[in-house]
N, C-alpha and C. Protein backbone atom coordinates (compact mmCIF):
# COMPACT_ATOMS: atom_id res chain seq x y z
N UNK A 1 62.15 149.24 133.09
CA UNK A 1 61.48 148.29 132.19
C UNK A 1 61.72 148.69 130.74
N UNK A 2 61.60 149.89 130.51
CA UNK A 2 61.46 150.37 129.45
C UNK A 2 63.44 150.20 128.75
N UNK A 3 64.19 150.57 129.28
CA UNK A 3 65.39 150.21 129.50
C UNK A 3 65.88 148.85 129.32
N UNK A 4 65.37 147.83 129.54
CA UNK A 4 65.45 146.49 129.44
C UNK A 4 64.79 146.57 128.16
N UNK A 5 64.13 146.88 128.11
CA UNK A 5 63.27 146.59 126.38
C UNK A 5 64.33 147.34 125.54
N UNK A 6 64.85 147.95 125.67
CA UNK A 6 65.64 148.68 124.57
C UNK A 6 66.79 147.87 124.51
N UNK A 7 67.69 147.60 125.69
CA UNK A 7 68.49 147.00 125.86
C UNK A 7 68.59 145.24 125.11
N UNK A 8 67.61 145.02 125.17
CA UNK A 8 67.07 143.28 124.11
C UNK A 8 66.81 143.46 123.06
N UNK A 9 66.61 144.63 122.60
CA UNK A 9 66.04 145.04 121.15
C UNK A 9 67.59 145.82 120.47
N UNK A 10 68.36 146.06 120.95
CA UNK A 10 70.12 146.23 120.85
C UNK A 10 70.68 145.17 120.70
N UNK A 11 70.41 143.72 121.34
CA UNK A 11 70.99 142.97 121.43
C UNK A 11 70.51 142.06 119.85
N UNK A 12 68.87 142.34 120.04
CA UNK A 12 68.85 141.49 119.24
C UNK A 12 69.31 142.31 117.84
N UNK A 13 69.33 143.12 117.67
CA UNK A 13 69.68 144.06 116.25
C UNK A 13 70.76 143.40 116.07
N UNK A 14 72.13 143.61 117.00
CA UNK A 14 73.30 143.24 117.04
C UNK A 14 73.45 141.71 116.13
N UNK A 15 72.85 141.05 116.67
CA UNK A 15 73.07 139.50 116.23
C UNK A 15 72.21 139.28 115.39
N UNK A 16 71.51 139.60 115.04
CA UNK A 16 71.12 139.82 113.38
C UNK A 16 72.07 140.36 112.15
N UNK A 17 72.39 141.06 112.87
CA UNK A 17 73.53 142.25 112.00
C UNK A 17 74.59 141.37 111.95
N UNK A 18 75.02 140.46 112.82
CA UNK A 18 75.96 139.69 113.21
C UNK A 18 75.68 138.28 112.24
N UNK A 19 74.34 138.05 112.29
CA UNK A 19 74.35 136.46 111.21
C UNK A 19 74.61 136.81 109.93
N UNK A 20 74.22 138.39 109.28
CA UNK A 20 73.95 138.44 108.16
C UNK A 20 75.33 139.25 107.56
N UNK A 21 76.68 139.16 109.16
CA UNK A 21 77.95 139.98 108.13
C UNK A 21 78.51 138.83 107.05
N UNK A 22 78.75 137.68 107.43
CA UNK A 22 79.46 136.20 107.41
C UNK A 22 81.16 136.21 107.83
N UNK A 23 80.82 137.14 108.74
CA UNK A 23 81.92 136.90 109.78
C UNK A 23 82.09 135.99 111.19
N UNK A 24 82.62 135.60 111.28
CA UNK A 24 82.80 134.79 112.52
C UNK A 24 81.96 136.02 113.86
N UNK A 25 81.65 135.32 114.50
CA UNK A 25 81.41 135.43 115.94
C UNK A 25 82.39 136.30 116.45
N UNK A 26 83.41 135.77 116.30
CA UNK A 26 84.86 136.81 117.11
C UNK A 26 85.09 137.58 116.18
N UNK A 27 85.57 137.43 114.60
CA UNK A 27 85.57 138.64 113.93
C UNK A 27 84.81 139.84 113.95
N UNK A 28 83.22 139.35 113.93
CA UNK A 28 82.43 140.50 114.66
C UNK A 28 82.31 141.12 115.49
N UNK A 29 82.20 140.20 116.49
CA UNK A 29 82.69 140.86 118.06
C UNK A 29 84.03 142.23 117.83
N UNK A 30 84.83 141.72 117.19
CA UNK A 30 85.93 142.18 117.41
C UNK A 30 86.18 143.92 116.65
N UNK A 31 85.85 143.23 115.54
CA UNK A 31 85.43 144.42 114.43
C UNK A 31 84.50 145.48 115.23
N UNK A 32 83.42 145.53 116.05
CA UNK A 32 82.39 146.09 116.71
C UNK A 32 82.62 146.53 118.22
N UNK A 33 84.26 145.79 118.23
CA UNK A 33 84.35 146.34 119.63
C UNK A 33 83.52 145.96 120.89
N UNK A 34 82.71 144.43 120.52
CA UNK A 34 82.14 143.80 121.64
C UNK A 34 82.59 142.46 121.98
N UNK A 35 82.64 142.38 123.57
CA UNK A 35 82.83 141.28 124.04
C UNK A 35 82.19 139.83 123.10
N UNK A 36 82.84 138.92 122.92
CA UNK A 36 82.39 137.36 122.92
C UNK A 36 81.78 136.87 123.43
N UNK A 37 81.65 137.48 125.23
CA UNK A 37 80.75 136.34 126.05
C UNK A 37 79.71 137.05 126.67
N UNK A 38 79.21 138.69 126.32
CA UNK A 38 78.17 139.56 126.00
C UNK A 38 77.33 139.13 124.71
N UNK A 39 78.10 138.73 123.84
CA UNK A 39 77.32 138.09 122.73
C UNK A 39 76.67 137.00 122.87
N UNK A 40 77.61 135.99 123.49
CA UNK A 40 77.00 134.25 123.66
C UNK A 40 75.74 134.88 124.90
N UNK A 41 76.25 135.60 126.07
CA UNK A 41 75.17 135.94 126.75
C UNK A 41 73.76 136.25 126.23
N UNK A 42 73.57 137.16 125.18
CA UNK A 42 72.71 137.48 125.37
C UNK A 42 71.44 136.54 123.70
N UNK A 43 72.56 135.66 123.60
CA UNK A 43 72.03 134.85 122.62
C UNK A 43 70.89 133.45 123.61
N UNK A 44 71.83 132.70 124.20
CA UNK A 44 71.65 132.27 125.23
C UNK A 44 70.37 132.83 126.21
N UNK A 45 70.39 133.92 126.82
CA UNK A 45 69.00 134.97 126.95
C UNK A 45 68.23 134.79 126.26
N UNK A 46 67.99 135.28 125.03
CA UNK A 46 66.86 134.99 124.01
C UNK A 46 66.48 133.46 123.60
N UNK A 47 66.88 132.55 123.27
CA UNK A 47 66.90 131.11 123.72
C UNK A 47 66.00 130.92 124.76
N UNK A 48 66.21 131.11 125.95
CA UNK A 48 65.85 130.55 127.17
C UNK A 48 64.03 131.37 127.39
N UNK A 49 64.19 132.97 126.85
CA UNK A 49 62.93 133.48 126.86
C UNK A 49 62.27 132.95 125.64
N UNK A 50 62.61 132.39 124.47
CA UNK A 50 61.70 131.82 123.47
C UNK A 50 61.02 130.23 124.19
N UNK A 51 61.68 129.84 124.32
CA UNK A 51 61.41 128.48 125.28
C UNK A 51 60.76 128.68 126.32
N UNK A 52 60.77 130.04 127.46
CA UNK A 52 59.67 129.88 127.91
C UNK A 52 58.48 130.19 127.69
N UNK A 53 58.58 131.41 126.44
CA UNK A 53 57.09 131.59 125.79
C UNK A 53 56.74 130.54 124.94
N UNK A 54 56.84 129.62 124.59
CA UNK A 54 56.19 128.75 124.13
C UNK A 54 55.99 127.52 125.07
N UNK A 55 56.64 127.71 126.37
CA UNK A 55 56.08 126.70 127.28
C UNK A 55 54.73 126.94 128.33
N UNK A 56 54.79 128.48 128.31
CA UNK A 56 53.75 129.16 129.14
C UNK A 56 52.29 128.44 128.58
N UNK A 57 51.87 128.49 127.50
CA UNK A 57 51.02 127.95 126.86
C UNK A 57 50.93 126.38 127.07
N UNK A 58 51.87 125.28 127.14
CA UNK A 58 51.54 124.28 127.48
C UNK A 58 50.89 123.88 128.28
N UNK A 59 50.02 122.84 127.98
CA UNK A 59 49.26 121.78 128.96
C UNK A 59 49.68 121.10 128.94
N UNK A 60 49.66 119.87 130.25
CA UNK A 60 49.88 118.36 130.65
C UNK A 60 48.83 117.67 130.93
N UNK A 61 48.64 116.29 130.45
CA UNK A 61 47.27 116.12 130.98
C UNK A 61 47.80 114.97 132.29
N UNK A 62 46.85 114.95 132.85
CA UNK A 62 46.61 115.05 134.20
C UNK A 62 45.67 113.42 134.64
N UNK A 63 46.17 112.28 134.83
CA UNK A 63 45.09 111.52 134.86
C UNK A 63 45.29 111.12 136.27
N UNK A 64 43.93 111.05 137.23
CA UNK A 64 44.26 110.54 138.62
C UNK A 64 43.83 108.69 138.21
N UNK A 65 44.23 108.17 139.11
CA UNK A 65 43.67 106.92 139.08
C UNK A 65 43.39 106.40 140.20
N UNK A 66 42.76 105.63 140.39
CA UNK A 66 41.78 105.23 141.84
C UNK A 66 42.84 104.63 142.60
N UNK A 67 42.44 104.86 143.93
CA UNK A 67 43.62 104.50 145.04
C UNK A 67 43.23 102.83 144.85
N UNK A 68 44.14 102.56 145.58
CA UNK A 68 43.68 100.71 144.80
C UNK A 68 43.98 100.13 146.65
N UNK A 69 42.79 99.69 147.02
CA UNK A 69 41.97 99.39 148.05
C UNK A 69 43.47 97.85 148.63
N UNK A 70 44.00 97.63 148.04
CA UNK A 70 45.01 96.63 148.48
C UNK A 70 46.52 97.17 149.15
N UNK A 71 46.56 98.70 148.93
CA UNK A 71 47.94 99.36 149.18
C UNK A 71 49.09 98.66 148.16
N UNK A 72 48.91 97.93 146.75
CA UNK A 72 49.81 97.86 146.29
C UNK A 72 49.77 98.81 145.06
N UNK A 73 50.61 98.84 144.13
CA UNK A 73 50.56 99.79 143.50
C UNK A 73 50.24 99.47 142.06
N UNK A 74 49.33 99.95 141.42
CA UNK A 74 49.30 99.91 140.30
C UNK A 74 49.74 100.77 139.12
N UNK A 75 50.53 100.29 137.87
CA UNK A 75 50.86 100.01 137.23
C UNK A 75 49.90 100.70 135.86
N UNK A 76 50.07 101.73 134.66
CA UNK A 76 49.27 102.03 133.83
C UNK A 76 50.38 102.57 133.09
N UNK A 77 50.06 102.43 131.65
CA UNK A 77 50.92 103.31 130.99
C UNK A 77 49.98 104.34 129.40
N UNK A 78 50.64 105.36 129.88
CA UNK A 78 50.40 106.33 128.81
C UNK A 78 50.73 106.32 127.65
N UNK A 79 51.39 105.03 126.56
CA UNK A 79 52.53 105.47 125.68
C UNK A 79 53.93 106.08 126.37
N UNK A 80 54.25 105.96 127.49
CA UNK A 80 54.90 107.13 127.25
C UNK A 80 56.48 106.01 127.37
N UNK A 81 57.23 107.16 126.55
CA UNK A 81 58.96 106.84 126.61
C UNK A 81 59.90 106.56 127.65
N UNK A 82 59.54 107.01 128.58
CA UNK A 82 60.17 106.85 129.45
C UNK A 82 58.97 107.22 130.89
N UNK A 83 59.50 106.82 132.31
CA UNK A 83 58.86 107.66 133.14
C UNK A 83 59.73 108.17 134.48
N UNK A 84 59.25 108.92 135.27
CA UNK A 84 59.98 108.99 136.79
C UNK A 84 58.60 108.89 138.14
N UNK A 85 59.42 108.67 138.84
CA UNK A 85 58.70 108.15 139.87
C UNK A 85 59.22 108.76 141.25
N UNK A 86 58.44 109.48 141.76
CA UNK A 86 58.59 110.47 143.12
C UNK A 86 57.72 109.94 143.90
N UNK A 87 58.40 109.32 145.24
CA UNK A 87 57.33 108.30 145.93
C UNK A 87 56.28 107.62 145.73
N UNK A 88 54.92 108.45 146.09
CA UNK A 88 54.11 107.30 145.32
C UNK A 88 53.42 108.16 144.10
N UNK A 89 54.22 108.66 143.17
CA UNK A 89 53.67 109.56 142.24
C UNK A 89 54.55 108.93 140.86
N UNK A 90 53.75 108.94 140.25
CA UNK A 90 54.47 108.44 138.47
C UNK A 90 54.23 109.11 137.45
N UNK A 91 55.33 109.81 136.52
CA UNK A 91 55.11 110.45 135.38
C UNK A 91 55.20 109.69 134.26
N UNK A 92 54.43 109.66 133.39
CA UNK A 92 54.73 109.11 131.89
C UNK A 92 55.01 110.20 131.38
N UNK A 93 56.19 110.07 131.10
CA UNK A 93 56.94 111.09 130.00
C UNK A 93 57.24 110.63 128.26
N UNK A 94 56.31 111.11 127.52
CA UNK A 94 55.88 110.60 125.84
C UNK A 94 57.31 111.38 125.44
N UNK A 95 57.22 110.70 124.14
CA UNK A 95 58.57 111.58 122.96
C UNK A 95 57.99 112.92 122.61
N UNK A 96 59.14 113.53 122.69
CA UNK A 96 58.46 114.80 122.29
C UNK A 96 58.36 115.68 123.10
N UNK A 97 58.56 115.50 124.22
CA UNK A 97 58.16 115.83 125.38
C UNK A 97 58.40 117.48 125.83
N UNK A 98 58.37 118.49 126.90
CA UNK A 98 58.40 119.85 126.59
C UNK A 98 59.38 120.08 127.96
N UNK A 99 60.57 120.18 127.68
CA UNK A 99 61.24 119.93 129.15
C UNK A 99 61.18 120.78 129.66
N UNK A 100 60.74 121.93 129.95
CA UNK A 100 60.58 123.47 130.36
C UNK A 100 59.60 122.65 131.17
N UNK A 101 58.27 122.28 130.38
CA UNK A 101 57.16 121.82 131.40
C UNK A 101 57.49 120.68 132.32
N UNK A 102 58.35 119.93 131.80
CA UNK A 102 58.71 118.72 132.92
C UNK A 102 59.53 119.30 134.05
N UNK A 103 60.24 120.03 133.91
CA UNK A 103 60.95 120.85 135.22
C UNK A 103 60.27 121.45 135.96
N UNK A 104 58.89 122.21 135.59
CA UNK A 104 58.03 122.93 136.38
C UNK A 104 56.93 121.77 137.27
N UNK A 105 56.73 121.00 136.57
CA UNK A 105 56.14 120.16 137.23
C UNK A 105 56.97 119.16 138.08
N UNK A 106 58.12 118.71 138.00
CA UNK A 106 58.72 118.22 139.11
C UNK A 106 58.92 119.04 140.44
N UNK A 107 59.32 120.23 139.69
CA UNK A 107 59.31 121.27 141.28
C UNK A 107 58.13 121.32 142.27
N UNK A 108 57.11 121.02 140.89
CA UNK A 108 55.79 120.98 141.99
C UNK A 108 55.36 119.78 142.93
N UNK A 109 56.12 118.83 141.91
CA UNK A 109 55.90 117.24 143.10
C UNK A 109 56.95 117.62 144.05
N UNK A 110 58.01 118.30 143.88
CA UNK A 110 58.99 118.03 145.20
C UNK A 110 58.54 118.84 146.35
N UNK A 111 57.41 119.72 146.18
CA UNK A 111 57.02 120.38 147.44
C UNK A 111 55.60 119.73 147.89
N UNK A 112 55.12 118.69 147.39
CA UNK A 112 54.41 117.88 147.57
C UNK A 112 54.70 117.27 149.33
């Protein structure tokens, strides 16, 4: 663990050190004697862990609506931009939207 923390805290030094030569990507790389796609890697890495710490914190809100006593389906909208629809389940998906959280929550309708 402790190893991994050092190892991200290298990386990120690196590419700091790296925005602030105003050398290219490959000139740096190159000059430093590191791979190109160790670099995009571990940029890419940090990306993906910033995005999920700021998705961990998200909420969705959640509205049930009454089963509707006819078996047809009703119809409501949230504002939202767009939606998807997983059998008899409907998302309103607004602008803006947090796609980290929309992926976690589809996974959860598909084991539905």
């Amino acid at each position: 663990m402790a190893r991994d923390l050092a190892q991200q805290q290298l990386w990120r030094d690196r590419i700091e050190e790296c925005c602030q030569s105003g050398l290219s990507i490959q000139a740096w790389c190159l000059q430093n004697e590191l791979k190109k796609t160790a670099y995009h890697y571990w940029v890419k890495k940090f990306k993906l862990l910033e995005q999920q710490e700021a998705g961990s914190d998200t909420f969705a809100e959640v509205v049930l609506l009454p089963e509707n006593k006819n078996s047809t389906k009703e119809t409501w909208s949230l504002k939202a931009e767009f939606s998807l629809s997983f059998g008899d389940y409907s998302i309103g998906i607004p602008e803006g939207f947090n796609a980290i959280t929309l992926a976690e929550l589809v996974k959860v309708i598909r084991k539905l």
